[in-house]
C-alpha atoms as a PDB file:
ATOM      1  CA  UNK A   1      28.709   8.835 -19.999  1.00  0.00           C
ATOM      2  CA  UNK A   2      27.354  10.889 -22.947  1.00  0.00           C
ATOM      3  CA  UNK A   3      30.507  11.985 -25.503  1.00  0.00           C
ATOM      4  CA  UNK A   4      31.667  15.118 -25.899  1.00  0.00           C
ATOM      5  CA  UNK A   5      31.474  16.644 -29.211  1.00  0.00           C
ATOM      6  CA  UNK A   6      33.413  19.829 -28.295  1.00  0.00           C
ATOM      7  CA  UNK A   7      36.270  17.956 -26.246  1.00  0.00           C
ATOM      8  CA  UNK A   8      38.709  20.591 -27.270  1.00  0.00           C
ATOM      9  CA  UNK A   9      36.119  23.236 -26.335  1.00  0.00           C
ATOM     10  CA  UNK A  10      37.174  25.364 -23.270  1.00  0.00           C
ATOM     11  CA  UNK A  11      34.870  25.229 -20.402  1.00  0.00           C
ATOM     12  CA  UNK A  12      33.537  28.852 -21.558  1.00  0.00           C
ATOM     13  CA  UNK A  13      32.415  27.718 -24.750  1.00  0.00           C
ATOM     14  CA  UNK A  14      30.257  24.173 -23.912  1.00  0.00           C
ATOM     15  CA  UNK A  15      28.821  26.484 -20.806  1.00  0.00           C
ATOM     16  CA  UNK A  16      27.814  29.169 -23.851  1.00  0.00           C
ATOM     17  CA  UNK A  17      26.433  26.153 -25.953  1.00  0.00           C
ATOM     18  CA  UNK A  18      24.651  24.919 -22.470  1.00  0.00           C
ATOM     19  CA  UNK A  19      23.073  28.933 -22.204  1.00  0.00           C
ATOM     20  CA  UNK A  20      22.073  28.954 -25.323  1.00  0.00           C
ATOM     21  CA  UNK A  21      20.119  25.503 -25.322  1.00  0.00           C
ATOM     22  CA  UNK A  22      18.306  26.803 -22.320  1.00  0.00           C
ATOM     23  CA  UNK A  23      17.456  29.634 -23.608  1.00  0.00           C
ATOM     24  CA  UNK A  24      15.983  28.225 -26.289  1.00  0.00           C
ATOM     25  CA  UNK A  25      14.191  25.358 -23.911  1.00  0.00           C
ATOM     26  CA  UNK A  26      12.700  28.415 -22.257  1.00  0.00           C
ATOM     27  CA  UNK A  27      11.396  30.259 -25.490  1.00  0.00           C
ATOM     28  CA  UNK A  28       9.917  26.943 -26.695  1.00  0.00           C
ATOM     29  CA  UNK A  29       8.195  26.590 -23.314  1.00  0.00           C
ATOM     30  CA  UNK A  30       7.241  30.224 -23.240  1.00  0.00           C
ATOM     31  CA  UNK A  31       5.386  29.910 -26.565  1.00  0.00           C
ATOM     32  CA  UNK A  32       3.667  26.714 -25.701  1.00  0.00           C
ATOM     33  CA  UNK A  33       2.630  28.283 -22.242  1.00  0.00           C
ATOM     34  CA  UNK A  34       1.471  31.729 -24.226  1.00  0.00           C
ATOM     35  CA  UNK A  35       0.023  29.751 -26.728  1.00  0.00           C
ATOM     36  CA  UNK A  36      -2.244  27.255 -24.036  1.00  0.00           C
ATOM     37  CA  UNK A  37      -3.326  30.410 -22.223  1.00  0.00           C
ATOM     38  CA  UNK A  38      -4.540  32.149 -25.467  1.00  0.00           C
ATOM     39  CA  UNK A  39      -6.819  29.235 -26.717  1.00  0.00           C
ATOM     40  CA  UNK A  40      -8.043  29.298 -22.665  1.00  0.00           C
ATOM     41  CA  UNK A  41      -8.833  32.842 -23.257  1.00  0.00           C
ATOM     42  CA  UNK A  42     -10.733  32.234 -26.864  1.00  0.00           C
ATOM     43  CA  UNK A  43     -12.728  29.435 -24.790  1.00  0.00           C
ATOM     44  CA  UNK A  44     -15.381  32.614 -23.362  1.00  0.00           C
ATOM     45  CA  UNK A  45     -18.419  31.174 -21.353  1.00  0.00           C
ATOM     46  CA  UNK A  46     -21.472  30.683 -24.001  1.00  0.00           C
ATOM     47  CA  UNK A  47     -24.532  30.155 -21.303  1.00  0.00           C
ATOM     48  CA  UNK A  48     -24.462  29.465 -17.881  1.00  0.00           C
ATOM     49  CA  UNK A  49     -26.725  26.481 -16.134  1.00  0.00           C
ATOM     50  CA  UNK A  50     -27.010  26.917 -12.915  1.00  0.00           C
ATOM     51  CA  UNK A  51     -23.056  26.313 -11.540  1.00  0.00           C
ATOM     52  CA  UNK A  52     -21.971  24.942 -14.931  1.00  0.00           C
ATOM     53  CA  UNK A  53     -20.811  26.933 -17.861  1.00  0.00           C
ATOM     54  CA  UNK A  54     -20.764  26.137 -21.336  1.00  0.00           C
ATOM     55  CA  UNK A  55     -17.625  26.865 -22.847  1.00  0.00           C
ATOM     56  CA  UNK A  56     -16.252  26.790 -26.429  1.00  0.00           C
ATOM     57  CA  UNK A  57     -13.759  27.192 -28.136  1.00  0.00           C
ATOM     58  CA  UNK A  58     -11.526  26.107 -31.328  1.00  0.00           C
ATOM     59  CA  UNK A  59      -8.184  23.824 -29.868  1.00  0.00           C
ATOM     60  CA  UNK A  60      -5.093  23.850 -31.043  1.00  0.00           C
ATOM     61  CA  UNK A  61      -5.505  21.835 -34.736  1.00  0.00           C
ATOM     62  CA  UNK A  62      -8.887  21.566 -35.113  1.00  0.00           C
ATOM     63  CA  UNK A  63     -11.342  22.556 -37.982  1.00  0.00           C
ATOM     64  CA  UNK A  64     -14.025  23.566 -36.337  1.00  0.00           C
ATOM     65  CA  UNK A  65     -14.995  24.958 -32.561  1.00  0.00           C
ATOM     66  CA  UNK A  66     -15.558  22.240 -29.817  1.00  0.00           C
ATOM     67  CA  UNK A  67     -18.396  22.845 -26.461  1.00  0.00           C
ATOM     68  CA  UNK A  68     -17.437  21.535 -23.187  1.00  0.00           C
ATOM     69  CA  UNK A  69     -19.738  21.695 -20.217  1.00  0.00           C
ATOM     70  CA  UNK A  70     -17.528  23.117 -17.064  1.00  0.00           C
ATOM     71  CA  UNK A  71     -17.308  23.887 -13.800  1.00  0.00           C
ATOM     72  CA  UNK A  72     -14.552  25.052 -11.524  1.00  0.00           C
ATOM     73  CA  UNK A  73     -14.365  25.405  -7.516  1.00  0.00           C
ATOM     74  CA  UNK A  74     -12.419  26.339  -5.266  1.00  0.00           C
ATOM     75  CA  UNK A  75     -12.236  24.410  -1.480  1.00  0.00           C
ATOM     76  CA  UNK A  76     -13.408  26.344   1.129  1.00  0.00           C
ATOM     77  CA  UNK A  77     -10.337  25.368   3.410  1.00  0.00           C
ATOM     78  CA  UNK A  78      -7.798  25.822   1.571  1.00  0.00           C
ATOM     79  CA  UNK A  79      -8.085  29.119  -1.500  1.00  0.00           C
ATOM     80  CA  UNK A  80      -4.878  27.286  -3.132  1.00  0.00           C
ATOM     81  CA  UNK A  81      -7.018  23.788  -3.796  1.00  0.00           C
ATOM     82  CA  UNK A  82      -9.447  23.410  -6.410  1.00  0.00           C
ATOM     83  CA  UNK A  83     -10.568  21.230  -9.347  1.00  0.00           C
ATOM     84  CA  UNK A  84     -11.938  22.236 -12.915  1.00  0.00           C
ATOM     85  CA  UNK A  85     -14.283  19.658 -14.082  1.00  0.00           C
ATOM     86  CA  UNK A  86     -14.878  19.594 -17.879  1.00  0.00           C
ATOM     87  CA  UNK A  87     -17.779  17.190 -19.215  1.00  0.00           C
ATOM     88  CA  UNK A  88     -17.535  17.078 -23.157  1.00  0.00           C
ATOM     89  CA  UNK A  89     -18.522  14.911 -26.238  1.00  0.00           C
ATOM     90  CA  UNK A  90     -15.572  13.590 -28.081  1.00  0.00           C
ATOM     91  CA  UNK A  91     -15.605  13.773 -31.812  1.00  0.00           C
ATOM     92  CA  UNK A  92     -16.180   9.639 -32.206  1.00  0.00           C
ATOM     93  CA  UNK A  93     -19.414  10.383 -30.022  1.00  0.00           C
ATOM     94  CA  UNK A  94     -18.096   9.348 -26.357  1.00  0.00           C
ATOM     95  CA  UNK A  95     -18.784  11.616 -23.759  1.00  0.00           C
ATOM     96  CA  UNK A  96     -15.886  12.319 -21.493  1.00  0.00           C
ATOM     97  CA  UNK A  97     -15.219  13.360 -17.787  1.00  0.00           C
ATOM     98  CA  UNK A  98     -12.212  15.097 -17.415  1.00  0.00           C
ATOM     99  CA  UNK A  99     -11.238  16.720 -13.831  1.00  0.00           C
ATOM    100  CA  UNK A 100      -8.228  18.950 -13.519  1.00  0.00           C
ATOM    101  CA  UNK A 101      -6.607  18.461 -10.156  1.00  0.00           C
ATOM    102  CA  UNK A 102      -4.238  20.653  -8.280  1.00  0.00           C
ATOM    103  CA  UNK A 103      -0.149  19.381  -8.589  1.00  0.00           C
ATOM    104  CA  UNK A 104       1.050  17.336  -5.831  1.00  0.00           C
ATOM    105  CA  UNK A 105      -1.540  15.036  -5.555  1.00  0.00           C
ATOM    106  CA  UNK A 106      -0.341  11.628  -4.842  1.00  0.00           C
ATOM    107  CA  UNK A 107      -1.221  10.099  -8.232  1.00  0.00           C
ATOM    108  CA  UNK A 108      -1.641   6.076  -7.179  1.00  0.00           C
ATOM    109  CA  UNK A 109      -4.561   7.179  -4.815  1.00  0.00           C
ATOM    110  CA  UNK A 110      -6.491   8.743  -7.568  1.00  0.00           C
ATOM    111  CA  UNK A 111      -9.618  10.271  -7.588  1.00  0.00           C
ATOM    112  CA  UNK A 112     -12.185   9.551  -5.787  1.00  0.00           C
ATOM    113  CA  UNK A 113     -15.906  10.474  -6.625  1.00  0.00           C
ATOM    114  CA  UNK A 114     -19.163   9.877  -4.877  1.00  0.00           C
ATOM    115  CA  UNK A 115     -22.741  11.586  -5.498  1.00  0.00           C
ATOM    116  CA  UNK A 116     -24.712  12.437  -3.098  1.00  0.00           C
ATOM    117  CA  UNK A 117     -22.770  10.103  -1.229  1.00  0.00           C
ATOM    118  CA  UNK A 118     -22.656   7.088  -2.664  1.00  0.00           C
ATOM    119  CA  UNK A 119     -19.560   5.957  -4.054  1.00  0.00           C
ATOM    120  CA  UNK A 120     -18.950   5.744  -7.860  1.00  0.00           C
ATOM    121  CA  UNK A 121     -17.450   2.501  -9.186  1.00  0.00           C
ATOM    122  CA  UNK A 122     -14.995   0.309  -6.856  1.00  0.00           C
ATOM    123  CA  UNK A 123     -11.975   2.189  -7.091  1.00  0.00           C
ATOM    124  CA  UNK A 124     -10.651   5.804  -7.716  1.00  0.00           C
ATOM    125  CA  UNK A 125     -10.609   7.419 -10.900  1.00  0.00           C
ATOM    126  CA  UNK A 126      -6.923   7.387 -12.217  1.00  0.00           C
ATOM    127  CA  UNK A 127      -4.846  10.262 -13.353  1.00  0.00           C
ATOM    128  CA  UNK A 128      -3.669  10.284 -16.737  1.00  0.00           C
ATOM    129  CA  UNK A 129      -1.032  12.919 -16.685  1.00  0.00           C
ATOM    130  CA  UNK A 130       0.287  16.118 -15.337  1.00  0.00           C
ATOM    131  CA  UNK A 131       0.657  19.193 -16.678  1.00  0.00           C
ATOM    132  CA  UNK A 132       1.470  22.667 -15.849  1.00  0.00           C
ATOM    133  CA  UNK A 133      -2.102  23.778 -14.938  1.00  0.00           C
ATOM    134  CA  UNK A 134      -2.804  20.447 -12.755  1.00  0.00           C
ATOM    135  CA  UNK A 135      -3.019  16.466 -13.116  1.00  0.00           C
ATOM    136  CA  UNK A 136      -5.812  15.035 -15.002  1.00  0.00           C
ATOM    137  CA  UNK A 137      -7.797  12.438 -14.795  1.00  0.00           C
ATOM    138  CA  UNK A 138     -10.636  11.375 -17.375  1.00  0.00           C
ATOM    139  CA  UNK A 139     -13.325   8.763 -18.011  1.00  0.00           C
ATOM    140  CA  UNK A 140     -15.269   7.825 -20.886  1.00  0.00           C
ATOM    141  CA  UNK A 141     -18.872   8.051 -19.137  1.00  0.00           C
ATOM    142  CA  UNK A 142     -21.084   5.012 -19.074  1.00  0.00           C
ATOM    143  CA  UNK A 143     -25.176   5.819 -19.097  1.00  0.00           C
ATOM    144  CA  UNK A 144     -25.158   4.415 -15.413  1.00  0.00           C
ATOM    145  CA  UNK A 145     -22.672   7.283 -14.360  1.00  0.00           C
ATOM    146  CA  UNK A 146     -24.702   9.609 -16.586  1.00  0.00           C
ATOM    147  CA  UNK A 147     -27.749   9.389 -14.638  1.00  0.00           C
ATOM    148  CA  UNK A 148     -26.344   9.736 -11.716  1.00  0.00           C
ATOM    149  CA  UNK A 149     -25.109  13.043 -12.939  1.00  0.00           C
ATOM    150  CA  UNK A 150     -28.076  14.177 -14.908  1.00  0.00           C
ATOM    151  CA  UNK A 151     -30.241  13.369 -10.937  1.00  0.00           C
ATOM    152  CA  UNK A 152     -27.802  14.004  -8.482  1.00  0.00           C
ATOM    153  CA  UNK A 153     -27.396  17.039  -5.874  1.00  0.00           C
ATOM    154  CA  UNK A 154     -23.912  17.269  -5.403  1.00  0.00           C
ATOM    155  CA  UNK A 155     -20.333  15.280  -6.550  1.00  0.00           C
ATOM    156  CA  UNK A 156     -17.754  15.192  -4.130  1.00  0.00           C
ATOM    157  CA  UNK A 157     -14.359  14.654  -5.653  1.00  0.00           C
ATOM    158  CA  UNK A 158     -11.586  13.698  -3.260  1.00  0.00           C
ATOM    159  CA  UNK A 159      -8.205  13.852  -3.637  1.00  0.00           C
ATOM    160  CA  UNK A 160      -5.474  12.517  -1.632  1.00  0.00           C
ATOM    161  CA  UNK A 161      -2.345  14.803  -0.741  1.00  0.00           C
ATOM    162  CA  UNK A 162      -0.319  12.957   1.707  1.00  0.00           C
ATOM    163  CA  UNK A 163      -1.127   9.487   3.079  1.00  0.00           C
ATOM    164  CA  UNK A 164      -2.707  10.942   6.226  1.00  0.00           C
ATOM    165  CA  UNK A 165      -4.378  13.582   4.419  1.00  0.00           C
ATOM    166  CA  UNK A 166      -7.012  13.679   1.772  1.00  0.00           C
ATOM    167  CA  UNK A 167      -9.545  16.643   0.612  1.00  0.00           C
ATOM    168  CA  UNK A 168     -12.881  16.251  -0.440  1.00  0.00           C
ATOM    169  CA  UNK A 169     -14.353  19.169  -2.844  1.00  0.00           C
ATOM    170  CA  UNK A 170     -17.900  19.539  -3.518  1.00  0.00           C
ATOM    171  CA  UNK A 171     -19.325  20.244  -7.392  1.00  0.00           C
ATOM    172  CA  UNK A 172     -22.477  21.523  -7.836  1.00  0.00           C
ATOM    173  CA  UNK A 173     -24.511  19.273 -10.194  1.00  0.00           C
ATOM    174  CA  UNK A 174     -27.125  22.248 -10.213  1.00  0.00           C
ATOM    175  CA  UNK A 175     -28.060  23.209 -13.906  1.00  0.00           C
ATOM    176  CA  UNK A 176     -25.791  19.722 -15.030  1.00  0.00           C
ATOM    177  CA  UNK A 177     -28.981  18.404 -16.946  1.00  0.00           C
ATOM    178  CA  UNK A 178     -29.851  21.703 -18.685  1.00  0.00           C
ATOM    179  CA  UNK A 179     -25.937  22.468 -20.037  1.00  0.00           C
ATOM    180  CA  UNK A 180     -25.773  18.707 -20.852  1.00  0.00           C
ATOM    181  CA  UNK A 181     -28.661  19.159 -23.497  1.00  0.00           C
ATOM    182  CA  UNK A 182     -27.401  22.340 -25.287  1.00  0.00           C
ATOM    183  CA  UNK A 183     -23.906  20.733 -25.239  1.00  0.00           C
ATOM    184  CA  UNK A 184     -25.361  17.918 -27.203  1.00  0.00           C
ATOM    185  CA  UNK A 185     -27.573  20.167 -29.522  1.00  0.00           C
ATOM    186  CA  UNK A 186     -24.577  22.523 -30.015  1.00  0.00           C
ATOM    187  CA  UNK A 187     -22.561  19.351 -31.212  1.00  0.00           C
ATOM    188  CA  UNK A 188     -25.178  18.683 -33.579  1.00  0.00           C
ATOM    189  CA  UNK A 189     -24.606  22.097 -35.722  1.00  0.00           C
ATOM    190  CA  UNK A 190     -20.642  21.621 -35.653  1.00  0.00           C
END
């Protein structure tokens, strides 16, 4: 049991103290939510490569402007499920996969990828957090997986949302190749 500081407080004073802390949860969370959506809204689509888009934009605490290569979809079952994948070049030179899932994904299952149908590595992808907009998961991408992407058709990223149900949600690689090389010479002149 946590001590109370205000033990001679009447009830209508610690439940003013209690109002007053959440408000002031709820402004803090307010401003970080306000704050997250502006930088989304600075991030404006540069070019477009076939059904990827390349994005930029200058996060929170950073000098300069960073490129990512994007693509969000929507499933055709279901208008509430849908994934935004974001392929990007880290500032130490790695180049990242990072796929925004819907919440209420059963996180142990992770995320499963294959292109054009054959399976990527021997298990799922794991998520790394959640977070208001979705739960993430995010590789550092190895030349094999590369290629794939650079040749490929079509990614198929499947998500599990009960234990009898999972949902698989098609990417277009269309145009991947293209965006990949102006996100690369873009990262050149930053």
């Amino acid at each position: 049991m946590i001590p109370n500081p205000n033990r001679n407080a009447s009830p209508i004073s610690t439940s003013t103290h209690f109002m007053r802390a959440v408000c002031v949860l709820a402004a803090s969370a307010a401003f970080i939510i306000v704050g997250t959506l502006n930088v989304l809204a600075q991030a404006t689509p540069k070019e477009k490569f076939g059904d990827w888009e390349v994005n930029c934009g200058k996060p929170p605490g950073a000098r300069q402007q960073r490129c990512a290569l994007v693509q969000s979809v929507i499933d055709e079952e279901r208008a509430n499920v849908g994934l935004r994948v974001v392929f990007l070049l880290a500032s130490d030179g790695r180049q990242v996969l990072r796929v925004v899932a819907p919440l209420g994904v059963l996180l142990p299952f992770g995320l499963g990828l294959r292109i054009d149908e054959e399976p990527i590595g021997d298990k799922p992808l794991p998520f790394i957090r959640c977070r208001p907009m979705g739960c993430i998961s995010e590789i550092v991408v190895k030349k094999a997986l590369l290629d794939k992407l650079k040749v490929g058709k079509n990614a198929l990223f499947i998500i599990v949302e009960t234990k009898e149900e999972g949902r698989a949600i098609p990417v277009s690689l269309s145009g991947f190749t293209k965006g990949l090389e102006r996100l690369t010479a873009l990262a050149k002149t930053n």
